[in-house]
C-alpha atoms as a PDB file:
ATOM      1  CA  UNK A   1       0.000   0.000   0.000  1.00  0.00           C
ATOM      2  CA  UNK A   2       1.198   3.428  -0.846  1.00  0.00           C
ATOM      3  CA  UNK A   3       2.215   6.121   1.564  1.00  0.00           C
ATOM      4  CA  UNK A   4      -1.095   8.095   0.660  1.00  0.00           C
ATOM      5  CA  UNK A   5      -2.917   4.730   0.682  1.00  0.00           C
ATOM      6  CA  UNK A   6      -2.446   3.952   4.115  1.00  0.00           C
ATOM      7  CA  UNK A   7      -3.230   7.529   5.266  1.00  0.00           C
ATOM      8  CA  UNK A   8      -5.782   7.237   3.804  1.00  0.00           C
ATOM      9  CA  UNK A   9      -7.010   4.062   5.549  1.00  0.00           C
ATOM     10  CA  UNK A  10      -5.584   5.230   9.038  1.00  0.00           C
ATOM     11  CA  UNK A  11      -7.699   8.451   8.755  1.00  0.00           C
ATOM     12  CA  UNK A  12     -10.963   6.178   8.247  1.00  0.00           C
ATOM     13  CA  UNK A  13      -9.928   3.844  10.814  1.00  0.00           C
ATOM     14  CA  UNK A  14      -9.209   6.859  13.234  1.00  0.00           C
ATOM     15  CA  UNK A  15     -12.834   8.523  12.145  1.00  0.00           C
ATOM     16  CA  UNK A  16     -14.556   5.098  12.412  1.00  0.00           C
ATOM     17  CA  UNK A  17     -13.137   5.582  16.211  1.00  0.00           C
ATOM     18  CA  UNK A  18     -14.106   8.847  16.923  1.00  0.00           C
ATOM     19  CA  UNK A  19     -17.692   7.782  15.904  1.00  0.00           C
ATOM     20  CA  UNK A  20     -17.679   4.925  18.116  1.00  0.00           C
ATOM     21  CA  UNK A  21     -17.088   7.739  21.192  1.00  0.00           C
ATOM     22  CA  UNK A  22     -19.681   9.789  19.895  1.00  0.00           C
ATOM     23  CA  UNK A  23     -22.168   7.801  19.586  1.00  0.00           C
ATOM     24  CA  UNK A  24     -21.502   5.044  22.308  1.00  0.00           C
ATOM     25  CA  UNK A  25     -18.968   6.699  24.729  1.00  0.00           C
ATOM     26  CA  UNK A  26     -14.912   6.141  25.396  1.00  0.00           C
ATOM     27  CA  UNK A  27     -15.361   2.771  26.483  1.00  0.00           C
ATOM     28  CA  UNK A  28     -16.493   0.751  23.732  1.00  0.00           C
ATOM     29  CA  UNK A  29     -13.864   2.497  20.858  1.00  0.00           C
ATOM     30  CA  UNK A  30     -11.023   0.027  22.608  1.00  0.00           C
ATOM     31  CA  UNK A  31     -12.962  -2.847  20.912  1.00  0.00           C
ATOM     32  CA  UNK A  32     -12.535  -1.028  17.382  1.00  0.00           C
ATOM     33  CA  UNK A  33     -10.767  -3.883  15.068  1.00  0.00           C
ATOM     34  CA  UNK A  34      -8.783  -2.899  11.371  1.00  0.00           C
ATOM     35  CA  UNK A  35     -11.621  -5.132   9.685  1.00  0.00           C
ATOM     36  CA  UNK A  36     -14.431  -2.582  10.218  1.00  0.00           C
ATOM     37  CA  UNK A  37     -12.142  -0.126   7.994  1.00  0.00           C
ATOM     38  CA  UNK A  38     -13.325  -1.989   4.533  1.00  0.00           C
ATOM     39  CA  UNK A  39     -17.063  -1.674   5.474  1.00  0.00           C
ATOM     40  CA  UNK A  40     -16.590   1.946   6.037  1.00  0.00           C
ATOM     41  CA  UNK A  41     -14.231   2.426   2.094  1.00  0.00           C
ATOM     42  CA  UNK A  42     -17.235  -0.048   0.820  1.00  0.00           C
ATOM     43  CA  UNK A  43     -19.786   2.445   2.431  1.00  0.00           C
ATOM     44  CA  UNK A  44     -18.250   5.916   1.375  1.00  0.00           C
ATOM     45  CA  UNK A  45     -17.524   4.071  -2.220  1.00  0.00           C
ATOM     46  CA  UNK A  46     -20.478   3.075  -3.014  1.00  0.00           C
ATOM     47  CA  UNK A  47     -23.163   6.243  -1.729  1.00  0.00           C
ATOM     48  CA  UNK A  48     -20.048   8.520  -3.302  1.00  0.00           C
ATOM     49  CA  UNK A  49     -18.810  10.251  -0.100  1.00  0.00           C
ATOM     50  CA  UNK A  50     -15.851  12.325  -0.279  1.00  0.00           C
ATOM     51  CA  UNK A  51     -13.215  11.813   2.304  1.00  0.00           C
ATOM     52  CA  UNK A  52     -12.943  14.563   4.828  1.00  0.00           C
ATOM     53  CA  UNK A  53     -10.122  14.827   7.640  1.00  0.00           C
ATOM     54  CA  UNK A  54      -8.808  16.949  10.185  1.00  0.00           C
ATOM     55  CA  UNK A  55      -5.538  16.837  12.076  1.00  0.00           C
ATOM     56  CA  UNK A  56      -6.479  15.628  15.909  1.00  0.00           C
ATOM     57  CA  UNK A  57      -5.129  14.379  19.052  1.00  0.00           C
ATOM     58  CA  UNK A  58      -6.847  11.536  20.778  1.00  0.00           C
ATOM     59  CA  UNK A  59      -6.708   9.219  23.476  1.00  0.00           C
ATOM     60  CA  UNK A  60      -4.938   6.905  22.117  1.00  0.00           C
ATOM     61  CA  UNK A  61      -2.098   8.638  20.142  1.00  0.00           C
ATOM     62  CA  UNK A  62      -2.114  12.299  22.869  1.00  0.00           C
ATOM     63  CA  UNK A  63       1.038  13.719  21.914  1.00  0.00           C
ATOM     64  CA  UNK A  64       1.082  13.784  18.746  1.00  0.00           C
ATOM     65  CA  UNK A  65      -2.154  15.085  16.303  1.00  0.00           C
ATOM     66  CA  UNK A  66      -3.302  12.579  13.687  1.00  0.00           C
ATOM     67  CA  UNK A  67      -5.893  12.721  10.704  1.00  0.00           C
ATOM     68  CA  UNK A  68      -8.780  11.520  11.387  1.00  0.00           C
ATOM     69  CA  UNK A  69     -11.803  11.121   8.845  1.00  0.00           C
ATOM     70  CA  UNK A  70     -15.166  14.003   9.330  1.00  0.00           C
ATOM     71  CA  UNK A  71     -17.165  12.089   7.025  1.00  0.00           C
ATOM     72  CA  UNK A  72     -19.942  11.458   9.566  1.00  0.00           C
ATOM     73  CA  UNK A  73     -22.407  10.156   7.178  1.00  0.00           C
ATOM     74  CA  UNK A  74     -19.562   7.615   5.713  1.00  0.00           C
ATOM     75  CA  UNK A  75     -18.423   6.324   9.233  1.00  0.00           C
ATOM     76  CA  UNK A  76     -21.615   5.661  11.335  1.00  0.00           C
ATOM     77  CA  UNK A  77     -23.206   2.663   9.725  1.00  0.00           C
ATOM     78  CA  UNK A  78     -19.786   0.561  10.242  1.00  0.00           C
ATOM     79  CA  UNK A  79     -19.303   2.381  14.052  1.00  0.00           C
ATOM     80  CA  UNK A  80     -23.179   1.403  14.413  1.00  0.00           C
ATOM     81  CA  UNK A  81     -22.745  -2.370  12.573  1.00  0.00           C
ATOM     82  CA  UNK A  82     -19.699  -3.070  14.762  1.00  0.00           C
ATOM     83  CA  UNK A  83     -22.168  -2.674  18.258  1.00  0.00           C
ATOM     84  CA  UNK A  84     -24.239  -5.577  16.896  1.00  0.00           C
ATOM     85  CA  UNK A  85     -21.609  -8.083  16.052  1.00  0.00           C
ATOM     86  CA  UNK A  86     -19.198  -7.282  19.040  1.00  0.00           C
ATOM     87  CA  UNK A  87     -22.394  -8.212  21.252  1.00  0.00           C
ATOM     88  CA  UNK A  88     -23.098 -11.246  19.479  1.00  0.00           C
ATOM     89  CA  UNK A  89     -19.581 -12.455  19.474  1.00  0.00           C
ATOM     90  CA  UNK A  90     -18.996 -11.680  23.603  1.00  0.00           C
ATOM     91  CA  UNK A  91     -22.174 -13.601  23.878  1.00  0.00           C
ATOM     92  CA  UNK A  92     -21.123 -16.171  21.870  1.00  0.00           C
ATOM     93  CA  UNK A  93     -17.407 -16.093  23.808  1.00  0.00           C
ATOM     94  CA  UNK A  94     -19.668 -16.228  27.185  1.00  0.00           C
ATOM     95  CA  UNK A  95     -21.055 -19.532  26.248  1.00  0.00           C
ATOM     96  CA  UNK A  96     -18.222 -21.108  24.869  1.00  0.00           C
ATOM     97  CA  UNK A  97     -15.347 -20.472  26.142  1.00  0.00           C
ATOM     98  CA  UNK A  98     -14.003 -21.232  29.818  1.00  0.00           C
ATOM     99  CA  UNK A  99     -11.476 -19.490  32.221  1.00  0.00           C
ATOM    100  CA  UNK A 100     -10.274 -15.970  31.397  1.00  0.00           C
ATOM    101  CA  UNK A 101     -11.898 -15.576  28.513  1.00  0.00           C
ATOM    102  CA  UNK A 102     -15.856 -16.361  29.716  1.00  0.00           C
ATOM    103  CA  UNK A 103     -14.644 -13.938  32.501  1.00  0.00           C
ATOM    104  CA  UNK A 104     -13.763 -11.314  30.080  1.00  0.00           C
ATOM    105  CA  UNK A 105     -16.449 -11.493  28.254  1.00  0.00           C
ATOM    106  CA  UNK A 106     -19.233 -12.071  31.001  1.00  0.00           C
ATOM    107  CA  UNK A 107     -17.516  -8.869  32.408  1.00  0.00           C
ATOM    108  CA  UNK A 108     -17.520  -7.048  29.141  1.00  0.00           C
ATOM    109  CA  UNK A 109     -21.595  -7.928  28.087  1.00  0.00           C
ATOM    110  CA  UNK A 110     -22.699  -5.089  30.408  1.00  0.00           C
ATOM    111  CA  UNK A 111     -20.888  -2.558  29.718  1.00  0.00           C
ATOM    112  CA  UNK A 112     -21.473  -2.684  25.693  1.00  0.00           C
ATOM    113  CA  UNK A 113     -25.367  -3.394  26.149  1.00  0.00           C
ATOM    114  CA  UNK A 114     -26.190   0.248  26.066  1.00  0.00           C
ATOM    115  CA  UNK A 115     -24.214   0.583  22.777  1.00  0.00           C
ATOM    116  CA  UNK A 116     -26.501  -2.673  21.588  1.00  0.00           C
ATOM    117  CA  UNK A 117     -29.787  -1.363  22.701  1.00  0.00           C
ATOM    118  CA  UNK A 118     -28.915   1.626  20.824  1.00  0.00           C
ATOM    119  CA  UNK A 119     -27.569   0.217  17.305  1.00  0.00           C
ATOM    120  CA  UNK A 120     -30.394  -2.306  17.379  1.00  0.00           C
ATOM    121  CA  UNK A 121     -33.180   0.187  17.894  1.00  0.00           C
ATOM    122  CA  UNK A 122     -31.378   2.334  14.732  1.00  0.00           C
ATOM    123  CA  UNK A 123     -30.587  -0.865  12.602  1.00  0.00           C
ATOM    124  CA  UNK A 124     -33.396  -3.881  14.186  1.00  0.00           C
ATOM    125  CA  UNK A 125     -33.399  -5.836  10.452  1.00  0.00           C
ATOM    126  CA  UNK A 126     -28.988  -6.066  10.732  1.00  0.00           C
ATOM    127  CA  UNK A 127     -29.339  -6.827  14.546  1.00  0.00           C
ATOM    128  CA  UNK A 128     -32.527  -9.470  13.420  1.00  0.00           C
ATOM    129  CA  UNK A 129     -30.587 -10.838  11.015  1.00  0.00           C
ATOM    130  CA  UNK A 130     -27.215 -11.495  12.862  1.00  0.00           C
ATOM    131  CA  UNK A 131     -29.254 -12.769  16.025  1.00  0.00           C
ATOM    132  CA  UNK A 132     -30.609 -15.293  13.604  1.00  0.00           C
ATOM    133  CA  UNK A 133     -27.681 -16.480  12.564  1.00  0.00           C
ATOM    134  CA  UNK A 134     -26.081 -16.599  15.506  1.00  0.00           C
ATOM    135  CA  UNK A 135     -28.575 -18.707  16.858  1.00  0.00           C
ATOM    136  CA  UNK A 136     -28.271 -20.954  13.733  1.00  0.00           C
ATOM    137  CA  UNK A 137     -24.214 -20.911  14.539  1.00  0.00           C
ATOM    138  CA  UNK A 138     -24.662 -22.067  18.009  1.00  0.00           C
ATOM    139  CA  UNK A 139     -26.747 -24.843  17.110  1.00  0.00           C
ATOM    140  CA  UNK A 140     -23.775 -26.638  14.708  1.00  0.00           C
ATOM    141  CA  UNK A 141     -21.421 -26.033  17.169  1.00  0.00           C
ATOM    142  CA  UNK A 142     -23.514 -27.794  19.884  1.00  0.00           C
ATOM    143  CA  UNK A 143     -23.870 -30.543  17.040  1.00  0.00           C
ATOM    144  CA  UNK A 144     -20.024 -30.433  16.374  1.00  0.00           C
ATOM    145  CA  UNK A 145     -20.821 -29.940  12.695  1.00  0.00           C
ATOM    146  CA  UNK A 146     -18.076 -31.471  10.699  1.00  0.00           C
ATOM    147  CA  UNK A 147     -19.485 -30.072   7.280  1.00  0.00           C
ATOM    148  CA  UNK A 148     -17.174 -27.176   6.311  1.00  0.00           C
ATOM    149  CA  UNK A 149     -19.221 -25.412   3.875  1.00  0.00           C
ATOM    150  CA  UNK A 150     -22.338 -25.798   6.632  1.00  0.00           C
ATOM    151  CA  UNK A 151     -20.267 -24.466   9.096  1.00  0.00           C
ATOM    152  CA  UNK A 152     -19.430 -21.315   7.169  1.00  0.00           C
ATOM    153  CA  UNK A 153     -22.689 -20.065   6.149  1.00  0.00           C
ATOM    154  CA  UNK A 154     -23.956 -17.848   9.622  1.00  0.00           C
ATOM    155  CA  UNK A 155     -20.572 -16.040   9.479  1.00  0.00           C
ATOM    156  CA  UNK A 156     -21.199 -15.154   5.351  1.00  0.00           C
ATOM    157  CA  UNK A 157     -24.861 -14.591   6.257  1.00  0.00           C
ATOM    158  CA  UNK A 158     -24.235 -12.035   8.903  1.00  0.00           C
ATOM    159  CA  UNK A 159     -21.333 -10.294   6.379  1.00  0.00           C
ATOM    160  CA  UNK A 160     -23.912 -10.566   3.530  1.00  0.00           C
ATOM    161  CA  UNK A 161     -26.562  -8.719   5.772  1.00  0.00           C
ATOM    162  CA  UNK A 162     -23.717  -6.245   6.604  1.00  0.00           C
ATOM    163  CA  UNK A 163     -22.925  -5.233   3.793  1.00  0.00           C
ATOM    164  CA  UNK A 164     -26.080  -5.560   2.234  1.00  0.00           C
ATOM    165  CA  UNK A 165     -27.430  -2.136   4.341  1.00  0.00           C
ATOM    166  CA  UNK A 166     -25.017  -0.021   2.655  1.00  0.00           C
ATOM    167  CA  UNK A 167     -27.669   0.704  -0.501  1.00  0.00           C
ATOM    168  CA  UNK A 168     -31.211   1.088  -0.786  1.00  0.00           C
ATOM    169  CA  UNK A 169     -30.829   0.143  -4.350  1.00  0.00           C
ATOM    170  CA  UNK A 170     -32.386  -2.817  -4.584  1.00  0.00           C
ATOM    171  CA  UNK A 171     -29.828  -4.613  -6.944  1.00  0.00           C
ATOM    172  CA  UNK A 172     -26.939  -3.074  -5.517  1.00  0.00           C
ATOM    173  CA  UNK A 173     -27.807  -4.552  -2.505  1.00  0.00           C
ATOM    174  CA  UNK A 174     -28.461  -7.914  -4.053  1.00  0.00           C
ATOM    175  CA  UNK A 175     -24.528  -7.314  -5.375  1.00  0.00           C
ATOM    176  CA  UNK A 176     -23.329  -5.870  -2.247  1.00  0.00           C
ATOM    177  CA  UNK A 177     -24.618  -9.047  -0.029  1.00  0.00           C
ATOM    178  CA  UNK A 178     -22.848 -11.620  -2.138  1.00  0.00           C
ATOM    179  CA  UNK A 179     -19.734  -9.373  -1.444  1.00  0.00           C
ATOM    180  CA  UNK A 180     -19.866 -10.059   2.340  1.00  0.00           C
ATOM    181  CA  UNK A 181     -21.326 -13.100   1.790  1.00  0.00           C
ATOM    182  CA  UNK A 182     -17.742 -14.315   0.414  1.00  0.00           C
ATOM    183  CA  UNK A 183     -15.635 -11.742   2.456  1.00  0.00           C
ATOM    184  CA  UNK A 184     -17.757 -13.842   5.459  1.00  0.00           C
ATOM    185  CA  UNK A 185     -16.506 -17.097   4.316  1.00  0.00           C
ATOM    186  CA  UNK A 186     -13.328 -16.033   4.002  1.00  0.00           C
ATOM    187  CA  UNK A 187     -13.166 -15.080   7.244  1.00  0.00           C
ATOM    188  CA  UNK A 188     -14.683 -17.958   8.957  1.00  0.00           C
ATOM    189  CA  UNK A 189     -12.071 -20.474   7.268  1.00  0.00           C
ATOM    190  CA  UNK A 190      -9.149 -18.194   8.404  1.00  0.00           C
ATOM    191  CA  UNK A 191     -10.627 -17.718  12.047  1.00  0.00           C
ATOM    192  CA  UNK A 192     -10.790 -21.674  12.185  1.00  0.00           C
ATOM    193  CA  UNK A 193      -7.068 -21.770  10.873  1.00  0.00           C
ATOM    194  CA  UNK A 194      -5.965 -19.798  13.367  1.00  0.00           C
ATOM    195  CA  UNK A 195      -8.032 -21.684  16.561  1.00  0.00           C
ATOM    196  CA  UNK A 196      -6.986 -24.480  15.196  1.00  0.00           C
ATOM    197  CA  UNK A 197      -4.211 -25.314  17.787  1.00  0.00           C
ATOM    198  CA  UNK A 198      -5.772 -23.680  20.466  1.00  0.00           C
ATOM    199  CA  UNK A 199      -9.315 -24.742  20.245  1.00  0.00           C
ATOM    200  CA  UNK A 200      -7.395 -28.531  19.703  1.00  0.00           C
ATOM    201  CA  UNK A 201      -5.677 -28.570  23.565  1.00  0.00           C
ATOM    202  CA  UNK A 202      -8.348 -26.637  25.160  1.00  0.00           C
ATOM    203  CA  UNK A 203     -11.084 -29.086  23.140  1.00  0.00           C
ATOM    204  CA  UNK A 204     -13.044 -26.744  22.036  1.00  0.00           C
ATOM    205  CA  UNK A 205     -15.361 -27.398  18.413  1.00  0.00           C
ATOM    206  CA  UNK A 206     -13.637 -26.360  15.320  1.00  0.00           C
ATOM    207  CA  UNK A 207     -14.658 -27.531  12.116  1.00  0.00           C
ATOM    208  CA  UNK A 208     -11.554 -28.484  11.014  1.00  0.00           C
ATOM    209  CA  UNK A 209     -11.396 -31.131  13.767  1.00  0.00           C
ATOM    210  CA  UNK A 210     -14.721 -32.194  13.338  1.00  0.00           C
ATOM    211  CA  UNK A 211     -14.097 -32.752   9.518  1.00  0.00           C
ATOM    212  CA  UNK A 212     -10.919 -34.804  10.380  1.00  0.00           C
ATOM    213  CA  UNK A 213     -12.417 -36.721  13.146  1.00  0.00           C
ATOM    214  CA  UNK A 214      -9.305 -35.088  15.455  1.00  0.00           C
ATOM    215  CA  UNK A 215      -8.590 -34.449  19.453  1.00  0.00           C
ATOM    216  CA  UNK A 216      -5.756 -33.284  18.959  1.00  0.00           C
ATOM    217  CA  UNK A 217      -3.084 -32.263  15.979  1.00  0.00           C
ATOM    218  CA  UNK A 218       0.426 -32.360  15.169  1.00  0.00           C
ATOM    219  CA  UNK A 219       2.419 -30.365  13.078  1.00  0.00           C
ATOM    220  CA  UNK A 220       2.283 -32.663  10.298  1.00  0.00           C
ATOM    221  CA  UNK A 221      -1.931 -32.763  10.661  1.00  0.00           C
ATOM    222  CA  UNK A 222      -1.810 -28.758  10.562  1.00  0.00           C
ATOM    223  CA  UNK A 223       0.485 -28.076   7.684  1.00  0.00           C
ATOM    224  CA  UNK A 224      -2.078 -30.703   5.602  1.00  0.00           C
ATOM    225  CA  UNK A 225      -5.297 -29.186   7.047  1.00  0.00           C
ATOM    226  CA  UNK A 226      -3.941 -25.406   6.385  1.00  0.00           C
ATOM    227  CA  UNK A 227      -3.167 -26.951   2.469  1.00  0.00           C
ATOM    228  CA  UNK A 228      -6.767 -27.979   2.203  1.00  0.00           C
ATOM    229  CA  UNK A 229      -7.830 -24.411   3.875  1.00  0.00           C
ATOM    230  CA  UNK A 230      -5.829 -22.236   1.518  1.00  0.00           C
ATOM    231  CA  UNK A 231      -8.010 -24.242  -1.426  1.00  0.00           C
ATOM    232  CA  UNK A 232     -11.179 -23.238   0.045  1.00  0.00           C
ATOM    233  CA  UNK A 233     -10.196 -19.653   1.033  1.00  0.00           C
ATOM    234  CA  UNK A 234      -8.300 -19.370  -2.288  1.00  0.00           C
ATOM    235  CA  UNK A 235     -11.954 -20.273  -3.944  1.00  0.00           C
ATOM    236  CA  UNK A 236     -13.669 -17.934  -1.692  1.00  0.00           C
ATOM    237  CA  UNK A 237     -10.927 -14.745  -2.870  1.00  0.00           C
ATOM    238  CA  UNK A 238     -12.156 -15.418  -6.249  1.00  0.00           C
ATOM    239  CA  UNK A 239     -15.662 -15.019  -5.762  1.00  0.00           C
ATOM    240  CA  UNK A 240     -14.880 -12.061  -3.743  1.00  0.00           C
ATOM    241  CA  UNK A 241     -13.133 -10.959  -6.624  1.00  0.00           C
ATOM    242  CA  UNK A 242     -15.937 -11.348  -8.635  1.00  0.00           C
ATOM    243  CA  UNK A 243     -18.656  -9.906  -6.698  1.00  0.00           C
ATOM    244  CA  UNK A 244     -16.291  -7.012  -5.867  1.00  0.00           C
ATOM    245  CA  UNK A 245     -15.879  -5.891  -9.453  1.00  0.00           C
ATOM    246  CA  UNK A 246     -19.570  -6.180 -10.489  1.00  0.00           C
ATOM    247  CA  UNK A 247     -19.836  -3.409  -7.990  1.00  0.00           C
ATOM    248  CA  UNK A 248     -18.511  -0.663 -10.394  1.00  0.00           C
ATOM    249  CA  UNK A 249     -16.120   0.826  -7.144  1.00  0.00           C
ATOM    250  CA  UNK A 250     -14.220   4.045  -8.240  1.00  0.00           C
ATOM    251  CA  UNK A 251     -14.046   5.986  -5.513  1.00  0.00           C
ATOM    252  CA  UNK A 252     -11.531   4.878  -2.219  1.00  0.00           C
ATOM    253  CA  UNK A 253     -10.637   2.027  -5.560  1.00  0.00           C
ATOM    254  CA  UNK A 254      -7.012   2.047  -5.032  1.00  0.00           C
ATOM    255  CA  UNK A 255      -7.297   1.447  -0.938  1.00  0.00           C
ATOM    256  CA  UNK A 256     -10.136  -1.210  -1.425  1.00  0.00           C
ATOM    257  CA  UNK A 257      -8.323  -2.755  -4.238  1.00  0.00           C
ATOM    258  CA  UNK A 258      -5.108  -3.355  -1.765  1.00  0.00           C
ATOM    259  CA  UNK A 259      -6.613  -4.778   1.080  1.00  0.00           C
ATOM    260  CA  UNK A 260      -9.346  -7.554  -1.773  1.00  0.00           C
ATOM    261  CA  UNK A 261      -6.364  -8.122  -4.348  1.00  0.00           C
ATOM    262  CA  UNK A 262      -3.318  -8.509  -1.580  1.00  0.00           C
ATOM    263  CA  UNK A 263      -4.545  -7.289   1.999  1.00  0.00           C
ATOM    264  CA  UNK A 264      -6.854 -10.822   2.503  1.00  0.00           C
ATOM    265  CA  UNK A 265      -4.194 -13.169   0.680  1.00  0.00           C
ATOM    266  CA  UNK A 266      -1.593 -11.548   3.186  1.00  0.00           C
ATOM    267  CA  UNK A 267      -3.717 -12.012   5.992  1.00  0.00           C
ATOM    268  CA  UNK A 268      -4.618 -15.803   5.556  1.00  0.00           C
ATOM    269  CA  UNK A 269      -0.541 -16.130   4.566  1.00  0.00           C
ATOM    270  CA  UNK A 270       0.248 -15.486   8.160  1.00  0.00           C
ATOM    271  CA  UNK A 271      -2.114 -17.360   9.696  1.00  0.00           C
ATOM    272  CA  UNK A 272      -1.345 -20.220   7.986  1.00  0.00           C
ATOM    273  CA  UNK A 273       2.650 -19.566   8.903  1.00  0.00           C
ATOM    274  CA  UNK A 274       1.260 -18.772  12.401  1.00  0.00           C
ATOM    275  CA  UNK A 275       2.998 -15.259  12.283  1.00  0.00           C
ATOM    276  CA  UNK A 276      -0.209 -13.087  12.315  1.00  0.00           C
ATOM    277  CA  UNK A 277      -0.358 -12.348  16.653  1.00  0.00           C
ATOM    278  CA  UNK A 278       3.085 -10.776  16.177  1.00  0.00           C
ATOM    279  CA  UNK A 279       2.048  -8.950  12.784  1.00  0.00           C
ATOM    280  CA  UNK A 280      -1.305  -7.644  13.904  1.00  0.00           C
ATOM    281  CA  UNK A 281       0.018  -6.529  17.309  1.00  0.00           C
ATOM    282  CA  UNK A 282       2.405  -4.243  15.178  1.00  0.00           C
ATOM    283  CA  UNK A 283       0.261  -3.433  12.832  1.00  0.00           C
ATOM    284  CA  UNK A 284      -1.806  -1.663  15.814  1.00  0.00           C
ATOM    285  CA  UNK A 285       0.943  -0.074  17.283  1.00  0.00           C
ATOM    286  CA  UNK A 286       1.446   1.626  14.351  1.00  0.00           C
ATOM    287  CA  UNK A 287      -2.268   2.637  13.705  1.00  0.00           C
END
């Protein structure tokens, strides 16, 4: 990504932030993650909204001012969307998970219902919609669903609701849906990648397991299940790719082009080297 590329994406990441504090208070902005950055580009993009940006200090950078993106009516749907899913998921982390992590997020459910209560009551078909598949996603993992492609579709449902908000044209939105619906499966395949180990010694469900009928792995079994991975994720890219250029994207092109063409590949690269802790954790040092 170019110098004036990545500004570019820092000041939307930065404005995505600031909208989080204004309309949902200090605390929840800590839970902002990079990945809410392409559903803001896809959101200015497509209802043509110019980037605007001002030079500011803020609480997490205080010495030193940054830009940060003004385009209100560009950054609130993804600041509003992100409410909704980081509910579902510490719900979903609540009933799953054990130890310091049900803690955390048993801890964490209170404090970010207000910011729930609020997004739903502005966007109740998204928060409908992702309830329902969440449901739907707790229900296979109860069933230790080893059927990949079943085990996918609530994460690309919920993306394909997502994105599908961002136009009231009807067949836009049709267009825009099968976007996330990909982007969704993409990231459900790399997620399990990157439990794998961990969900394997604690003995948690991941389909990967289930499909291989495995307790536990060794490094032989995850170099051979992250092969058979990277074939599904590669086939999920290219439909991305597809969907992606029916859209007709010219503006933020360039940015959104980096992060669909090379940002993803890069992404699923270091999980599948097990190098993407260390890389992220830089990555948000830096933003």
């Amino acid at each position: 990504m170019r110098v004036i590329e990545y500004e570019g994406y820092r000041s939307v990441y930065c404005g995505v932030c600031q909208s989080i504090k204004r309309n949902f208070g200090e605390l929840p902005r800590f839970t902002l993650s990079y990945d809410v950055v392409l559903l803001a580009l896809m959101d200015m993009s497509v209802n043509g909204i110019r980037h605007t940006a001002e030079m500011q200090r803020c609480i997490a950078h205080p010495l030193t001012k940054r830009s940060i993106a003004t385009c209100n009516e560009g950054l609130d749907y993804s600041a509003y969307a992100s409410m909704i899913l980081l509910y579902h998921k510490l719900n979903d982390d609540r009933q799953d998970s054990h130890g310091v992590r049900h803690f955390a997020s048993s801890a964490a459910i209170p404090l970010i219902s207000g910011a729930y209560i609020k997004a739903r009551s502005r966007y109740p078909r998204l928060a409908s919609r992702v309830e329902k598949q969440m449901r739907e996603q707790s229900r296979l993992e109860k069933e230790q669903c080893p059927d990949l492609d079943l085990a996918c579709q609530p994460t690309a449902r919920i993306m394909q609701a997502v994105f599908s908000e961002l136009s009231d044209d009807k067949a836009q939105s049709r267009r825009l849906g099968s976007f996330g619906y990909f982007l969704g499966r993409y990231v459900y395949l790399t997620d399990a990648l990157d439990d794998l180990r961990s969900d394997a010694g604690k003995g948690s469900y991941n389909p990967l397991l289930a499909r291989e009928g495995l307790k536990s792995i060794t490094d032989e079994d995850y170099r051979r299940i992250a092969e058979s991975v990277g074939f599904s994720v590669a086939m999920s890219l290219g439909l991305l790719a597809d969907s992606y250029c029916k859209l007709g994207i010219t503006l933020y092109r360039s940015i959104i082009d980096n992060i669909i063409y090379l940002g993803l590949n890069e992404v699923f690269r270091q999980v599948k080297e097990e190098s993407f802790h260390k890389r992220i954790k830089e990555r948000n040092e830096q933003l």
